[in-house]
N, C-alpha and C. Protein backbone atom coordinates (compact mmCIF):
# COMPACT_ATOMS: atom_id res chain seq x y z
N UNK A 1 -58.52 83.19 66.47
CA UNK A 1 -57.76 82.05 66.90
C UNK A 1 -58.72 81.04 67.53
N UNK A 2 -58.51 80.08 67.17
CA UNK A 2 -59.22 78.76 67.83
C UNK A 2 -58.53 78.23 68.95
N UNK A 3 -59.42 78.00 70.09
CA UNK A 3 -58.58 77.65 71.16
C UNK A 3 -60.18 76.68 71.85
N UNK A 4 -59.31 75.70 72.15
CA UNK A 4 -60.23 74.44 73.10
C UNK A 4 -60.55 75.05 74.47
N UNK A 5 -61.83 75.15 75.36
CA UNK A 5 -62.24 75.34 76.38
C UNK A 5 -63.14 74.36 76.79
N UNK A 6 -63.27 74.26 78.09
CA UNK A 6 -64.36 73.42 78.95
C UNK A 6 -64.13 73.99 80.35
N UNK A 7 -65.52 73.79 81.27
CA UNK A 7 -65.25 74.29 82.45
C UNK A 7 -65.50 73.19 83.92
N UNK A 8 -65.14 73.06 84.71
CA UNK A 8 -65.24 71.95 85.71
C UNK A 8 -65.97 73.01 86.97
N UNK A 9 -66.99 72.50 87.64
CA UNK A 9 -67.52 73.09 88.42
C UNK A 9 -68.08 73.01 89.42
N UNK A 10 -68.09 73.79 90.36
CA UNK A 10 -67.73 73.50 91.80
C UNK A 10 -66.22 73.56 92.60
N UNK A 11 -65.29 74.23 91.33
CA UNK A 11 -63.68 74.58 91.97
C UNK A 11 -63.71 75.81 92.22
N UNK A 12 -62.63 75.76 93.04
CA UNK A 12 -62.49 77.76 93.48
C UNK A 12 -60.94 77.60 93.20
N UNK A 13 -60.44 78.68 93.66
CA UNK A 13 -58.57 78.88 93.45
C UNK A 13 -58.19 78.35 94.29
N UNK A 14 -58.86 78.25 95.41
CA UNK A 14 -58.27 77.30 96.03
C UNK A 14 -57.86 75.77 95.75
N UNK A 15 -58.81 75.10 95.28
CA UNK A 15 -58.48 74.01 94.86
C UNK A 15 -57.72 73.93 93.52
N UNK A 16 -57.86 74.56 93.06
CA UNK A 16 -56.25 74.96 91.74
C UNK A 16 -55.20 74.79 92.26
N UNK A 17 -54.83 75.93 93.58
CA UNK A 17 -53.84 75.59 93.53
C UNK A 17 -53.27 74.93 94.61
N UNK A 18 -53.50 74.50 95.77
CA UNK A 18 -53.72 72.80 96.27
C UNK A 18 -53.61 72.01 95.39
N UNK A 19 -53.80 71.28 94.35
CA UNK A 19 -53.77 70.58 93.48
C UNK A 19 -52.67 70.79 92.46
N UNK A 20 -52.28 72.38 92.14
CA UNK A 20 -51.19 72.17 91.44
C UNK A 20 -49.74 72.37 92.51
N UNK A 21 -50.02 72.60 93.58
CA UNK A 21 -48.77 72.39 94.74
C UNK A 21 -48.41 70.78 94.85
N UNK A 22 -48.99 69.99 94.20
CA UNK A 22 -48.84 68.85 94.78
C UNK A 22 -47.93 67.76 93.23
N UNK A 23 -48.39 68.79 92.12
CA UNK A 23 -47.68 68.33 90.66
C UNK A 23 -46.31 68.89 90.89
N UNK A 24 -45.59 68.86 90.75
CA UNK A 24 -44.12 69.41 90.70
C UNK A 24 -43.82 69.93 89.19
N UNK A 25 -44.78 68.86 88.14
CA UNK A 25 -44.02 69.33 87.25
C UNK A 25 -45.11 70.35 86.17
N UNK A 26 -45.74 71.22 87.21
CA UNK A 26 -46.58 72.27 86.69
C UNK A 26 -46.34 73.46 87.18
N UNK A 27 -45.61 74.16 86.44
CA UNK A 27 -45.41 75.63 86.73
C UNK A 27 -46.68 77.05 86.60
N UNK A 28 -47.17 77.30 87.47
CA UNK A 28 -48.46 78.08 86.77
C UNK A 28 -47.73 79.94 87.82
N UNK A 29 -48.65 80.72 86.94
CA UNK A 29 -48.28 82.20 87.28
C UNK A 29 -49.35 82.85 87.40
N UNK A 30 -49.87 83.71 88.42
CA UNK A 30 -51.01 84.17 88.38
C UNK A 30 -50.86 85.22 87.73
N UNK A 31 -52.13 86.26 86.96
CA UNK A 31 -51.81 86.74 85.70
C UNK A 31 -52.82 87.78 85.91
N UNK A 32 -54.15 87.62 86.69
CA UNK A 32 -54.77 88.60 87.06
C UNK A 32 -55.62 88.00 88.22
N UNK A 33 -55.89 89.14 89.14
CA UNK A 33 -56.40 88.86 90.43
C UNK A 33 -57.81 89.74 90.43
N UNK A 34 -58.99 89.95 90.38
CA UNK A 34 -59.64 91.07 90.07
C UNK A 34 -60.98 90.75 89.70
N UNK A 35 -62.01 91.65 89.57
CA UNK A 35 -63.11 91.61 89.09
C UNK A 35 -63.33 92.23 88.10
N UNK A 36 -64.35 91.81 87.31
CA UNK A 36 -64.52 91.82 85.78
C UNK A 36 -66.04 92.13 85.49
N UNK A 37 -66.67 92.41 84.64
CA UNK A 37 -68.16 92.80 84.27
C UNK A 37 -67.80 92.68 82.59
N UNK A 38 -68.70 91.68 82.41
CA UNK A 38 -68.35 91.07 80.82
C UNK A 38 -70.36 91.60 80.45
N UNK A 39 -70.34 92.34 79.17
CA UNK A 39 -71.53 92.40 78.79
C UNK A 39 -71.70 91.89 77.70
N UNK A 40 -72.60 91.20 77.31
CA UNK A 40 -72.62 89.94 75.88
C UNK A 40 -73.65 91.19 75.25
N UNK A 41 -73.76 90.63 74.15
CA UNK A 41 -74.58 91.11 72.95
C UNK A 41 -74.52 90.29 71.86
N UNK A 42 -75.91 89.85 71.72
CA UNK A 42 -75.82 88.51 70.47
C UNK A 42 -76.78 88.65 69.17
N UNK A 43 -76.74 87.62 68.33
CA UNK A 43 -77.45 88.69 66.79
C UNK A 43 -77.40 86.95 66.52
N UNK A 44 -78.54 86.03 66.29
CA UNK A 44 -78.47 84.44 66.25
C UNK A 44 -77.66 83.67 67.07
N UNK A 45 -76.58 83.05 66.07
CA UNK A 45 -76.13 82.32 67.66
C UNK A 45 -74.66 82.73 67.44
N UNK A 46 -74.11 84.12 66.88
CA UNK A 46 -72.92 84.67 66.52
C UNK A 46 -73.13 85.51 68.45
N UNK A 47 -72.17 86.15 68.78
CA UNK A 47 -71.89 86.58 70.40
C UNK A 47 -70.51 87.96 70.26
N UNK A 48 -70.50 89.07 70.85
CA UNK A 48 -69.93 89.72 71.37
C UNK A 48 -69.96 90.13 72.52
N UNK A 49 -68.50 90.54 73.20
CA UNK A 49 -68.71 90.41 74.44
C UNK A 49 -67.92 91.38 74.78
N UNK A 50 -68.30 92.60 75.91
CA UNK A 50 -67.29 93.77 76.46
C UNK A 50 -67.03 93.26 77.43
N UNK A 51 -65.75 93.22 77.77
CA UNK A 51 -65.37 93.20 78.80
C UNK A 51 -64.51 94.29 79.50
N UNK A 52 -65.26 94.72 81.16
CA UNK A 52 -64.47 95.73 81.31
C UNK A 52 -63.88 95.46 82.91
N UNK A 53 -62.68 95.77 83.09
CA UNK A 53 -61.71 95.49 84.13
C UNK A 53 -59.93 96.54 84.28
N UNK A 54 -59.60 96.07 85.89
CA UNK A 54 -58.59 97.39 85.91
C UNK A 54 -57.33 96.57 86.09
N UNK A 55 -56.58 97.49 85.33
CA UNK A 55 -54.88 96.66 84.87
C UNK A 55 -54.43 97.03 87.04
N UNK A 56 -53.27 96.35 86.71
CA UNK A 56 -52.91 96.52 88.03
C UNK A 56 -52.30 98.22 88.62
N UNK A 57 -52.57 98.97 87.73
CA UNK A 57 -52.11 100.20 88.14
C UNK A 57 -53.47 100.97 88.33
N UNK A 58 -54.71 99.96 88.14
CA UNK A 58 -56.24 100.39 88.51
C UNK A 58 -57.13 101.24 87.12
N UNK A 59 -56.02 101.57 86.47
CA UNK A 59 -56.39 101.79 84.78
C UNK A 59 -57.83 100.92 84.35
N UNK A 60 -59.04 101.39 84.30
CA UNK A 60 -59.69 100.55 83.65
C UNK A 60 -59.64 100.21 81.85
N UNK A 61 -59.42 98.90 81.68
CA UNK A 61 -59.50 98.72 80.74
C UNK A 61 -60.79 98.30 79.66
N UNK A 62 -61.09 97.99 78.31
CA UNK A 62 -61.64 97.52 77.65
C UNK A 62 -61.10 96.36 76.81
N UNK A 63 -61.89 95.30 76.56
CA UNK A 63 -61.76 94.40 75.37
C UNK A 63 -62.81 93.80 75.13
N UNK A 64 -62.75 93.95 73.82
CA UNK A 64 -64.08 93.63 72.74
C UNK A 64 -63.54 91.74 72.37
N UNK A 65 -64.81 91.15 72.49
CA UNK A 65 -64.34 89.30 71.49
C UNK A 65 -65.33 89.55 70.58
N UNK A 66 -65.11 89.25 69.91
CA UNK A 66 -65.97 88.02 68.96
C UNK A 66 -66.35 87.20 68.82
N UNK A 67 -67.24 86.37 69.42
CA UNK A 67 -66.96 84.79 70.01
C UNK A 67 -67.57 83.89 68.81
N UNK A 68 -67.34 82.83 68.18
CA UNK A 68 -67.65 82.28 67.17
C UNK A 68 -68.05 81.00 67.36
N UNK A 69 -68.89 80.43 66.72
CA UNK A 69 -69.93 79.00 66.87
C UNK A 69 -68.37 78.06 67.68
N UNK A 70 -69.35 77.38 68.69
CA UNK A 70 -68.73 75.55 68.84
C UNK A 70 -68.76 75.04 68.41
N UNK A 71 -67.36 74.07 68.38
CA UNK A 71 -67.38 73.04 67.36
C UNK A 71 -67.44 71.80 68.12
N UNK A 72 -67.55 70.64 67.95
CA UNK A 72 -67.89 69.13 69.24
C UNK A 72 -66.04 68.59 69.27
N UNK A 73 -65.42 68.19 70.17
CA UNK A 73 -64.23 67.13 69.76
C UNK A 73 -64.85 66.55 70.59
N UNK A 74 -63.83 65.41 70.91
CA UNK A 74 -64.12 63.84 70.77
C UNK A 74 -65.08 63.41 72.22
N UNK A 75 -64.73 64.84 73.27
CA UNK A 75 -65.14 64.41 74.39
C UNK A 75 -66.42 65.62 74.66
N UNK A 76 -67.90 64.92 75.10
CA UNK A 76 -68.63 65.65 75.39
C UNK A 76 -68.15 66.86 76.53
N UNK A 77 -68.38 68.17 76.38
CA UNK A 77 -68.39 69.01 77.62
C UNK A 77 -67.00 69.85 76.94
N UNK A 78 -66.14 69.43 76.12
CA UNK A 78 -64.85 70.07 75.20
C UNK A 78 -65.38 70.46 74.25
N UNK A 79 -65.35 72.13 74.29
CA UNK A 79 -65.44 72.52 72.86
C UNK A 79 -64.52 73.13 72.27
N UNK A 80 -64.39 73.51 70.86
CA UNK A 80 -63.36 74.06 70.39
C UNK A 80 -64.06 75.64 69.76
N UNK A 81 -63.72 76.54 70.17
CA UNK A 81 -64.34 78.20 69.99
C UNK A 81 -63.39 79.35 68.99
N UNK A 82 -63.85 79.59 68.00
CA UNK A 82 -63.42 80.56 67.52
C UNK A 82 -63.43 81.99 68.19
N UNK A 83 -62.52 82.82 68.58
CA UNK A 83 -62.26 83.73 69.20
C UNK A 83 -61.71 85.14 68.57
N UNK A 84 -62.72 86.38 68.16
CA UNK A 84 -61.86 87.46 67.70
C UNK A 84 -61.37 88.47 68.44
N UNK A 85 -59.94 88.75 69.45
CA UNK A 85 -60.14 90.17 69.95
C UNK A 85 -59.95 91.40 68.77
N UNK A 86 -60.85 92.25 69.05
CA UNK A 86 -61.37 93.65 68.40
C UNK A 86 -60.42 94.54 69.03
N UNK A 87 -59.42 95.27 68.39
CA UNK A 87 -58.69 95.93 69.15
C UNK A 87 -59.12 97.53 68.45
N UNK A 88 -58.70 99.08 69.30
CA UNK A 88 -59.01 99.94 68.91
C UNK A 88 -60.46 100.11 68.87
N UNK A 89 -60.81 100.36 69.84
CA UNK A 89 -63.00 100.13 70.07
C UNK A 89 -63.18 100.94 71.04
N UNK A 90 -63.94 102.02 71.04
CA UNK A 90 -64.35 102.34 72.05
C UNK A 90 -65.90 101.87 72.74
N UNK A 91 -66.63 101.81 73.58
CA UNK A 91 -67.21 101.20 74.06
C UNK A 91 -68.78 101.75 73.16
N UNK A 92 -68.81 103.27 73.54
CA UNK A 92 -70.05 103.63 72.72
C UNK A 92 -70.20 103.60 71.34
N UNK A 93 -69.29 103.95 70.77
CA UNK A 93 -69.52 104.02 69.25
C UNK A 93 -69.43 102.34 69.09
N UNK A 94 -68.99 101.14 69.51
CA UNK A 94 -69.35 99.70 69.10
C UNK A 94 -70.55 99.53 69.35
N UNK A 95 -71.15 99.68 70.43
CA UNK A 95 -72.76 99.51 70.93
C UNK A 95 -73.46 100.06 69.59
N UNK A 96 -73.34 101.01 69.26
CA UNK A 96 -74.23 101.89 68.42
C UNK A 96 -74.04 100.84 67.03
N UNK A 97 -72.53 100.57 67.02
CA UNK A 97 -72.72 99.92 65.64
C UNK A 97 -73.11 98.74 65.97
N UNK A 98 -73.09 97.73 66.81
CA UNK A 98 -73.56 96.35 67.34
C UNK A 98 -74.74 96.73 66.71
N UNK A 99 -75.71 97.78 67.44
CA UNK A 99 -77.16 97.79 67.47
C UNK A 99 -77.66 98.19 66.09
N UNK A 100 -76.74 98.46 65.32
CA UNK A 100 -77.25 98.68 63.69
C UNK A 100 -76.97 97.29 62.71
N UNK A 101 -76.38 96.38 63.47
CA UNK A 101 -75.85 95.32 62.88
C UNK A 101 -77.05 94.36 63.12
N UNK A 102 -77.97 94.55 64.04
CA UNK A 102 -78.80 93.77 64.41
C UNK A 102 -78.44 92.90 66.00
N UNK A 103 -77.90 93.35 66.74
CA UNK A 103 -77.14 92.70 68.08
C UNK A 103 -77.97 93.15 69.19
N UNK A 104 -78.35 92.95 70.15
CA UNK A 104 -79.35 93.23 71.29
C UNK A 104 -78.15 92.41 72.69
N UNK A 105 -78.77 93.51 73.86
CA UNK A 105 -77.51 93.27 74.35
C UNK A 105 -78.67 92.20 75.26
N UNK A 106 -77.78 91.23 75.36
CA UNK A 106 -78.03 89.79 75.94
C UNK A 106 -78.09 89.79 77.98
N UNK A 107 -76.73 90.00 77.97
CA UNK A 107 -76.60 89.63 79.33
C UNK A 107 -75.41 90.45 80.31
N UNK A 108 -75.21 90.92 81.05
CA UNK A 108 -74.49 91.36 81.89
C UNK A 108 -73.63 90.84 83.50
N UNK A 109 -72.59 90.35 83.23
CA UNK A 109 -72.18 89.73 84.59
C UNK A 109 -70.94 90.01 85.46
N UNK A 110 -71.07 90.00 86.49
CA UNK A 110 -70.08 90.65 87.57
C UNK A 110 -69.26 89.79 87.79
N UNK A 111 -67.93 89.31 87.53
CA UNK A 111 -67.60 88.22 88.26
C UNK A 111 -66.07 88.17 89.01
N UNK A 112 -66.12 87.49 90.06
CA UNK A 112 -64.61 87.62 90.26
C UNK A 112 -63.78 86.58 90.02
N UNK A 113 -62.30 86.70 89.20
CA UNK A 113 -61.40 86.14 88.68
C UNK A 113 -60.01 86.41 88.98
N UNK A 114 -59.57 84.71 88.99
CA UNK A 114 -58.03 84.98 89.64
C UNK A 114 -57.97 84.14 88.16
N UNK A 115 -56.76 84.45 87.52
CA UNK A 115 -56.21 83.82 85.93
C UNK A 115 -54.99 83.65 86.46
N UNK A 116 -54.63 82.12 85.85
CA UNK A 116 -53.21 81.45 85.71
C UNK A 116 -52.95 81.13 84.78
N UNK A 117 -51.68 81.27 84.03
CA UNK A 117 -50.98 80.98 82.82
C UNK A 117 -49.99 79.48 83.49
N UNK A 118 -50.30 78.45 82.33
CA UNK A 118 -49.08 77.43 82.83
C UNK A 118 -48.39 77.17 81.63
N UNK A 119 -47.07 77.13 82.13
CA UNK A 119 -45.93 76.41 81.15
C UNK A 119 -46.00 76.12 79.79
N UNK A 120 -47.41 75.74 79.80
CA UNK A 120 -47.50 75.07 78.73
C UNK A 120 -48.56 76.24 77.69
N UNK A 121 -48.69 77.20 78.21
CA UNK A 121 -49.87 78.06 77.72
C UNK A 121 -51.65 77.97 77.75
N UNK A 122 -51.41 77.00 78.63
CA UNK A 122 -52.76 76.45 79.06
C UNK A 122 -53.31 77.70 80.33
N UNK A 123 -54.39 78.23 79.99
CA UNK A 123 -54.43 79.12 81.11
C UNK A 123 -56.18 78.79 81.60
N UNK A 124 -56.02 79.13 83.22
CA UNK A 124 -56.60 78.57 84.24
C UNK A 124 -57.59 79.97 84.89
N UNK A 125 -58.92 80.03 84.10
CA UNK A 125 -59.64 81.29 85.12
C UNK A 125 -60.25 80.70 85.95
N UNK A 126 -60.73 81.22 87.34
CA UNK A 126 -61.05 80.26 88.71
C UNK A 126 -62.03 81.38 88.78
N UNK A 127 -63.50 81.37 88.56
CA UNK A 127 -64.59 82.17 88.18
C UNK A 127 -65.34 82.22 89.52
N UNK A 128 -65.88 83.56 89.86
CA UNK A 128 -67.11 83.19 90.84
C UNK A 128 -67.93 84.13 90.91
N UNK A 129 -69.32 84.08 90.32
CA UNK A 129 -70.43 84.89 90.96
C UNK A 129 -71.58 84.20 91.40
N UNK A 130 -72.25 85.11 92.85
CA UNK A 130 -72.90 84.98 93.59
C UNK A 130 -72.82 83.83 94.20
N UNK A 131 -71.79 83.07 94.51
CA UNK A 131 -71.36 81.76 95.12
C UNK A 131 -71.58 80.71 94.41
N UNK A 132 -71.42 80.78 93.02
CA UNK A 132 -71.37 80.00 92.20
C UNK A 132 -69.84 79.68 91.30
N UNK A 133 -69.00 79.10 91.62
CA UNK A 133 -67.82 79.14 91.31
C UNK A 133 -67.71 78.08 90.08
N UNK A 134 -66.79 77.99 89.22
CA UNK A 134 -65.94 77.04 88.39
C UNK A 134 -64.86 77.62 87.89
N UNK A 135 -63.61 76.35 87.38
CA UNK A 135 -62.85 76.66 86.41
C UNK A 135 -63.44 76.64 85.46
N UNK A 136 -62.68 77.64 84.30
CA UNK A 136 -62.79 77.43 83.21
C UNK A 136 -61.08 77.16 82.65
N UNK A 137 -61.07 76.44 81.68
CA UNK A 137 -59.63 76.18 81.28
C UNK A 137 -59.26 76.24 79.67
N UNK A 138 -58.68 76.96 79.34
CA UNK A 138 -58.33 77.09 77.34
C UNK A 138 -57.01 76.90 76.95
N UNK A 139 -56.50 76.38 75.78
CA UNK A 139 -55.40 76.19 75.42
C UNK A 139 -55.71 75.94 74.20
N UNK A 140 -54.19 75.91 73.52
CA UNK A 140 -54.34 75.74 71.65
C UNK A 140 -54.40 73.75 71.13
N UNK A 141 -54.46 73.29 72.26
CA UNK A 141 -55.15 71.50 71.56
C UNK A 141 -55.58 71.08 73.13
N UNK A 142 -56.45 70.03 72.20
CA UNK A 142 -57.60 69.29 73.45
C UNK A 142 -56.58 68.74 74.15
N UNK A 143 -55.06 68.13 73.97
CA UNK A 143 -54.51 66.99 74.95
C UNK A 143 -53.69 68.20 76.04
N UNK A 144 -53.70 69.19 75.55
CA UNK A 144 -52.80 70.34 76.62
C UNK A 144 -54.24 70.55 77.56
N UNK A 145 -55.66 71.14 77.20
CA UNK A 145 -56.39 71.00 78.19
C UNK A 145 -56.99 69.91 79.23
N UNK A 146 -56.57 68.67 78.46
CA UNK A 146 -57.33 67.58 79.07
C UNK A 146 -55.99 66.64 79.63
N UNK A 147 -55.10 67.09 80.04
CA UNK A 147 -53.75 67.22 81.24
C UNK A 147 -53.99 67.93 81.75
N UNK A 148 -54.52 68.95 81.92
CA UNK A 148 -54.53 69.86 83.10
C UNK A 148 -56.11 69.51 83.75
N UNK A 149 -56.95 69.18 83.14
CA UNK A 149 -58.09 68.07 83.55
C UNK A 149 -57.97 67.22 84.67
N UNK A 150 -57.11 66.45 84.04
CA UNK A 150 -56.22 65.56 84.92
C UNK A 150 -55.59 65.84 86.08
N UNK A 151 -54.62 66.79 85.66
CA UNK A 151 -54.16 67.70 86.93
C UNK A 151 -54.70 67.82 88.31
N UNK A 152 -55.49 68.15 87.70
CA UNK A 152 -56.80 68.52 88.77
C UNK A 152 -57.59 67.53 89.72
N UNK A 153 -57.45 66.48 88.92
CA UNK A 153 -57.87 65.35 89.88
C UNK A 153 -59.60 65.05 89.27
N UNK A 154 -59.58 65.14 87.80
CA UNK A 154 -60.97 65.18 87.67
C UNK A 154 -60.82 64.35 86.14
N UNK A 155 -61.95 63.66 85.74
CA UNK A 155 -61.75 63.23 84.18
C UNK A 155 -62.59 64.13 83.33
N UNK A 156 -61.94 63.70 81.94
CA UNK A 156 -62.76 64.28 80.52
C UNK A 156 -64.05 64.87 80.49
N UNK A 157 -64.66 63.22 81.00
CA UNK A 157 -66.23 63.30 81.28
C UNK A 157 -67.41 64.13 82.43
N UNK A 158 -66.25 64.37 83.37
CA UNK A 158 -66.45 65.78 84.19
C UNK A 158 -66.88 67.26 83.45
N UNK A 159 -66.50 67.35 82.24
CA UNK A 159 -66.14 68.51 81.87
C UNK A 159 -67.62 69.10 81.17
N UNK A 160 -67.37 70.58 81.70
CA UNK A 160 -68.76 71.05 81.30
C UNK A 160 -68.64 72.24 79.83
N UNK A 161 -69.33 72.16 78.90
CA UNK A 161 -69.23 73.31 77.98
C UNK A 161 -70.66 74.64 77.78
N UNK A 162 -70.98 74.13 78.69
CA UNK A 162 -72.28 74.97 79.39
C UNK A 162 -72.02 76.53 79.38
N UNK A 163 -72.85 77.70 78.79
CA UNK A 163 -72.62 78.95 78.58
C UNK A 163 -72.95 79.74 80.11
N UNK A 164 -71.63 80.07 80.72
CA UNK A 164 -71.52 80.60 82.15
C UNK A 164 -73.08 81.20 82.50
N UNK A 165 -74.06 81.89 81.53
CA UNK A 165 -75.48 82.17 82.04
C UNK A 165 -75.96 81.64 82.16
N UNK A 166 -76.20 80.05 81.22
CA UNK A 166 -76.93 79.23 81.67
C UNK A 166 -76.72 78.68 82.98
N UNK A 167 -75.49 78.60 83.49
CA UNK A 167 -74.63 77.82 84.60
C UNK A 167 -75.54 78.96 85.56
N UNK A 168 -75.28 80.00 85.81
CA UNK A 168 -76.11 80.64 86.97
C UNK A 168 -77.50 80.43 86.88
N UNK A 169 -78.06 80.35 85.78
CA UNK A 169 -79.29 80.68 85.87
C UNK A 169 -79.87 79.06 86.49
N UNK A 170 -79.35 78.32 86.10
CA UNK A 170 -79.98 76.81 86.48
C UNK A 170 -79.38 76.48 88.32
N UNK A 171 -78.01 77.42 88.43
CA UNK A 171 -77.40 77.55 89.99
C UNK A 171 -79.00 78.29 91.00
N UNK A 172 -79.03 79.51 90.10
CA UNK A 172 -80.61 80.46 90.75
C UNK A 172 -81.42 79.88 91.28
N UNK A 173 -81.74 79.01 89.92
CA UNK A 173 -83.21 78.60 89.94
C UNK A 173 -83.04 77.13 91.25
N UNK A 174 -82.13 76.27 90.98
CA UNK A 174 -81.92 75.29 92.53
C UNK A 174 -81.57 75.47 93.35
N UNK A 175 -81.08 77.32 94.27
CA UNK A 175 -81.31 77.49 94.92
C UNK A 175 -82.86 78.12 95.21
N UNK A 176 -83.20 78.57 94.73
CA UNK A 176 -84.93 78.90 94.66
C UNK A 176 -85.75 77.95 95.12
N UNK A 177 -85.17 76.80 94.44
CA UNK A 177 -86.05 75.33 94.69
C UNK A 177 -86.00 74.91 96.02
N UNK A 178 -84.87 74.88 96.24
CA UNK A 178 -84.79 74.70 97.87
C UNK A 178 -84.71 74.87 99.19
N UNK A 179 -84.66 76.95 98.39
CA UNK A 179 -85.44 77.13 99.46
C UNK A 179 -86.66 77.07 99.97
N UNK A 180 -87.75 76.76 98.82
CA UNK A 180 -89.09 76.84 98.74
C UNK A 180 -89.62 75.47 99.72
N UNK A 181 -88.43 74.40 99.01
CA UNK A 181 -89.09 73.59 99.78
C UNK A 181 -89.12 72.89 101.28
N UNK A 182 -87.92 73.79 101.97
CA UNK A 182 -87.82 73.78 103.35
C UNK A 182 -88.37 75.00 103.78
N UNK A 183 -89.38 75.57 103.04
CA UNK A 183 -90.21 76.53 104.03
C UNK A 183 -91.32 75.42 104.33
């Protein structure tokens, strides 16, 4: 399924939902509260990704994506992502076949996430590791994500399509910088 994403950054849940207390005519539902550990594994610029996390009865779960090339729409920082969930996977026997497919595992990240579903099916993850926070926001067309853009109190051109590792790693590296240079 193809679904439009971009992420705005520097928000926490808090400012979600402050901001959507103040729309009346946005209904949103929180959908998961929790921490997550997503492990990528990539083979060119094709991406899989485990993700592992606990249902609310503490059940840990699994889900496998598929994540598929970006495509550009009209506004820099909006992309549009092909998305496969892999259902029926267990964790070791995919690794093994990833790693015969040619896939090397990329990256590993801890993060904590509060997810909102709105009205409209536009849903709202409010991301944070190591004090590095953003939304990220997806829905099935650019004008359902880029109202809730709005929503928010932010424009188009705000919007970032930046791959969440790069986002830490360039967060790392300027805090590094500054601390160096007030020693």
């Amino acid at each position: 399924m193809k679904e439009i994403e971009t992420k705005l950054l520097g928000l926490s849940y808090k400012d979600v939902k402050k901001a959507f207390k103040n729309l009346k005519s946005y209904e949103f539902f929180l959908t998961f509260d929790g921490n997550l550990t997503d492990t990528y594994y990539k083979r060119g610029d094709e991406m899989v990704r485990f993700r592992l996390w606990k249902d609310q009865y503490g059940e840990s779960q699994l889900d496998v994506t598929l994540k598929g090339l970006k495509e550009k729409t009209k506004y820099p920082g909006i992309k549009k992502v092909e998305e496969v969930e892999l259902h029926d996977i267990s964790d070791d026997s995919s690794i093994e076949v990833l790693k015969l497919m040619g896939f090397y595992r990329f990256s590993t990240l801890r993060k904590r996430r509060r997810s909102y579903i709105l009205k409209d099916r536009v849903r709202i993850d409010c991301d944070e590791v190591a004090g590095t926070k953003w939304v990220e926001i997806e829905g099935n067309s650019e004008e359902a994500v880029i109202d809730v853009v709005i929503a928010l109190g932010h424009r188009p051109t705000e919007c970032c399509d930046t791959p969440t590792w790069k986002l830490l790693l360039e967060s790392a590296t300027k805090s590094l910088t500054t601390k160096q240079t007030s020693v």
